[in-house]
Structure formats: structure tokens, C-alpha cells
N, C-alpha and C. Protein backbone atom coordinates (compact mmCIF):
# COMPACT_ATOMS: atom_id res chain seq x y z
N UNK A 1 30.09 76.98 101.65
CA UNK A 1 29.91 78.20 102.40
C UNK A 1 28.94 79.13 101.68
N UNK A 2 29.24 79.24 100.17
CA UNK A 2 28.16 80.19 99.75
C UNK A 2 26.85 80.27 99.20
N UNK A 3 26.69 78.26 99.15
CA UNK A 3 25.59 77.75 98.98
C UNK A 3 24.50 78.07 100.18
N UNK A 4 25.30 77.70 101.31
CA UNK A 4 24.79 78.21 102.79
C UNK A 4 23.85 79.59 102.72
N UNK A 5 24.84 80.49 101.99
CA UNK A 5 24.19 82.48 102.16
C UNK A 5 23.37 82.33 101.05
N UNK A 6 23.03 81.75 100.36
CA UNK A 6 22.09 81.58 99.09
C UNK A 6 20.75 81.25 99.55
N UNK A 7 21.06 79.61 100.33
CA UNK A 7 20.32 79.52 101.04
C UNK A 7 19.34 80.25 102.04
N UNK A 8 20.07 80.72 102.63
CA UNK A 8 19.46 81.94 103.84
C UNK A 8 18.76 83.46 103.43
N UNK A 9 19.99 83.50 102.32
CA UNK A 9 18.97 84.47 101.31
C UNK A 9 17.57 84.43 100.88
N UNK A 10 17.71 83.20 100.32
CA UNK A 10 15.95 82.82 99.66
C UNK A 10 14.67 82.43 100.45
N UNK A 11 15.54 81.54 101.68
CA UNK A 11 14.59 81.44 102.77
C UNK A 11 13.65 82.92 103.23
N UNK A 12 15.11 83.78 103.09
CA UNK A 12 13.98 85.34 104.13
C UNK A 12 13.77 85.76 102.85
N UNK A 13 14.05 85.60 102.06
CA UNK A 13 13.21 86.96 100.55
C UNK A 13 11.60 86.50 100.66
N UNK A 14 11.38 84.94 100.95
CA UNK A 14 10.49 84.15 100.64
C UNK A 14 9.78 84.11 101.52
N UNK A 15 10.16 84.47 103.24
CA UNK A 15 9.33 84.77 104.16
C UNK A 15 8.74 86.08 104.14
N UNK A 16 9.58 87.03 103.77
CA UNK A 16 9.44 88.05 103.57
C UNK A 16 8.48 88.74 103.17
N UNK A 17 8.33 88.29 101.53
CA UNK A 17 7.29 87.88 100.72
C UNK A 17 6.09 87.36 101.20
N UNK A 18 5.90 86.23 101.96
CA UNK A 18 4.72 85.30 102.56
C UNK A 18 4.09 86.71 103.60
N UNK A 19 4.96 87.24 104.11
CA UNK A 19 4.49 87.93 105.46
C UNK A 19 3.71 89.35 104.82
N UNK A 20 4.05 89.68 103.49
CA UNK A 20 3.53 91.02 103.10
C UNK A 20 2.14 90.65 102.11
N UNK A 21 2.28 89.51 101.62
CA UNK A 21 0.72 89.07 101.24
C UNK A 21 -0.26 89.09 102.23
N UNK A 22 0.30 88.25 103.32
CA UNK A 22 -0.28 88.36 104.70
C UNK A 22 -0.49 89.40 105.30
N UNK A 23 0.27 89.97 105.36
CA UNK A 23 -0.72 91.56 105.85
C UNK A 23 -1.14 92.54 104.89
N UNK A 24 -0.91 92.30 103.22
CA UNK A 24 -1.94 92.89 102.64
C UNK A 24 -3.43 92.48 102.44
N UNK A 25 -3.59 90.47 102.64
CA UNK A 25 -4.59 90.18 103.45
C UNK A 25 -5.66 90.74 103.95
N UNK A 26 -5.01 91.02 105.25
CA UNK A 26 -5.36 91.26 106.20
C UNK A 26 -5.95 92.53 106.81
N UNK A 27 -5.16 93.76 105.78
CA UNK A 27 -5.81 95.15 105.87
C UNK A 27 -6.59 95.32 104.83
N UNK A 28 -7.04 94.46 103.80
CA UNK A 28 -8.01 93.92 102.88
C UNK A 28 -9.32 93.70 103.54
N UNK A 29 -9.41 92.61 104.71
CA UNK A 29 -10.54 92.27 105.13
C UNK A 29 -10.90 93.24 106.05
N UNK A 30 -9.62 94.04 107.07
CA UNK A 30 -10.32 94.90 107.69
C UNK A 30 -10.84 96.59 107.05
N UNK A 31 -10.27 96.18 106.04
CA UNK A 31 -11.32 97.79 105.75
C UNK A 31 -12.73 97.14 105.07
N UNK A 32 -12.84 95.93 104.99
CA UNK A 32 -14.24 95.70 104.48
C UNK A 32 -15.13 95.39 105.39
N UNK A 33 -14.42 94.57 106.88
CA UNK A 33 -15.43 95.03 107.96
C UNK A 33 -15.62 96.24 108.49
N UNK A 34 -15.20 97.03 108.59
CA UNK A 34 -15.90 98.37 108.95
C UNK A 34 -15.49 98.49 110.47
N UNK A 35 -15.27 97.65 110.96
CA UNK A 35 -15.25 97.75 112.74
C UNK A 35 -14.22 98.95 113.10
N UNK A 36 -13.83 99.63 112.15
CA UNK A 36 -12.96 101.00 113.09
C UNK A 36 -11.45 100.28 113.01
N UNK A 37 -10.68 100.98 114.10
CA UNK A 37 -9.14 101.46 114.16
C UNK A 37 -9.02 99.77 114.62
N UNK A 38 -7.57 99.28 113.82
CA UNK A 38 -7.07 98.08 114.61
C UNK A 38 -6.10 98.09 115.86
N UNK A 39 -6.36 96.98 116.32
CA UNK A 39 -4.93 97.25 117.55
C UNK A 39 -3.72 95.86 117.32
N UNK A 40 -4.03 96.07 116.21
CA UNK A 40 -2.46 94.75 116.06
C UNK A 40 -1.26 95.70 115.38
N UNK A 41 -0.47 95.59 115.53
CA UNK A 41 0.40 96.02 115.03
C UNK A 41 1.07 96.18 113.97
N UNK A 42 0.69 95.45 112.93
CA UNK A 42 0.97 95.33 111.38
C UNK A 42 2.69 94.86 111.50
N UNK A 43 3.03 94.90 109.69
CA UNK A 43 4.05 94.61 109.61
C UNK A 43 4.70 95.66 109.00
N UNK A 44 6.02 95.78 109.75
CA UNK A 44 6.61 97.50 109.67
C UNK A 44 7.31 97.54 108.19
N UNK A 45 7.28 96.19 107.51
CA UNK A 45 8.01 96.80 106.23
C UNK A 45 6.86 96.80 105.09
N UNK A 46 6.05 97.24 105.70
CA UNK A 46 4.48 96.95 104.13
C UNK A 46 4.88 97.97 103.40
N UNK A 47 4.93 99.01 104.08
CA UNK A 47 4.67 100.43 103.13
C UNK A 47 6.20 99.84 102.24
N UNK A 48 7.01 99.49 102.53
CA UNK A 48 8.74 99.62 101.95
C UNK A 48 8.49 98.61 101.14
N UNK A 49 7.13 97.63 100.72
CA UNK A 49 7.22 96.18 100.02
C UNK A 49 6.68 96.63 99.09
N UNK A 50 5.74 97.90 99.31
CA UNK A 50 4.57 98.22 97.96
C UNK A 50 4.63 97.62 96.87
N UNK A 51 6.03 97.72 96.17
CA UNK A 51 6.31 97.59 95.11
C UNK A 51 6.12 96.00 94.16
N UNK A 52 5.68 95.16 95.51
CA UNK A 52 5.60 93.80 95.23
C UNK A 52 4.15 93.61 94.77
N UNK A 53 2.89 94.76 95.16
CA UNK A 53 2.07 94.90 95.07
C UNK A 53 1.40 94.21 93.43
N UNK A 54 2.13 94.66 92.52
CA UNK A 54 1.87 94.31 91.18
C UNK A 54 2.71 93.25 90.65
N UNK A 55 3.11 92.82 91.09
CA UNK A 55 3.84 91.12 90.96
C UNK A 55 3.14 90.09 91.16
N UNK A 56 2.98 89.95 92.71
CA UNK A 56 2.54 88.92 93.68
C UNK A 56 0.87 88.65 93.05
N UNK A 57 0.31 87.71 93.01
CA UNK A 57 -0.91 87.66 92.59
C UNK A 57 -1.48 86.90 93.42
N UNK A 58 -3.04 87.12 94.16
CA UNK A 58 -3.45 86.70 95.33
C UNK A 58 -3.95 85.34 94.93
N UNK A 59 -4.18 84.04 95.21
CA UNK A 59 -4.79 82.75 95.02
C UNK A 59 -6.34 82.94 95.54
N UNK A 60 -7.38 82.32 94.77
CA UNK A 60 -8.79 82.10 94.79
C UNK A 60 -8.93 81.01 95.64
């Protein structure tokens, strides 16, 4: 049973994670194109992930 919530735990910390590289990405390339205001919607927990900011290290 609690191998199970361990499980499920690490799965979303780890998506979690994947999804905030990904949209730090992503507002990376768009402020270097220049094209103005986006219309996607981002991901609502970036600002609340910041802190992963200096951990996570981007791949070349």
C-alpha cells in the first residue's frame, strides 16, 4: 500500500519538475524572439516552482 503512495509521489514530483523546465524553456525562447504578447497559457505553478530555478540544470 505505501510503496503504491511513494510511487505516485515520485511519478508527479518528477512530472512536475519535467513540466517547469518546460515552460522555463519556453518563456526563454520567447523573449528572445521578440514577436510580442503570447497566447498560450503557461503553466500556473511556474512562479510557485522558482525555487527549482537553481537546482535543475538545463542539458546542451
Amino acid at each position: 500500500m505505501f510503496v503504491h503512495v511513494v510511487e505516485v509521489c515520485q511519478n508527479r514530483w518528477t512530472r512536475l519538475c519535467d513540466r517547469f523546465s518546460r515552460e522555463k524553456r519556453l518563456r526563454k525562447t520567447e523573449t528572445r524572439g521578440g514577436s510580442g504578447a503570447s497566447h498560450r497559457s503557461g503553466f500556473s505553478l511556474y512562479n510557485d516552482m522558482l525555487f527549482l530555478e537553481h537546482h535543475i540544470k538545463q542539458r546542451k
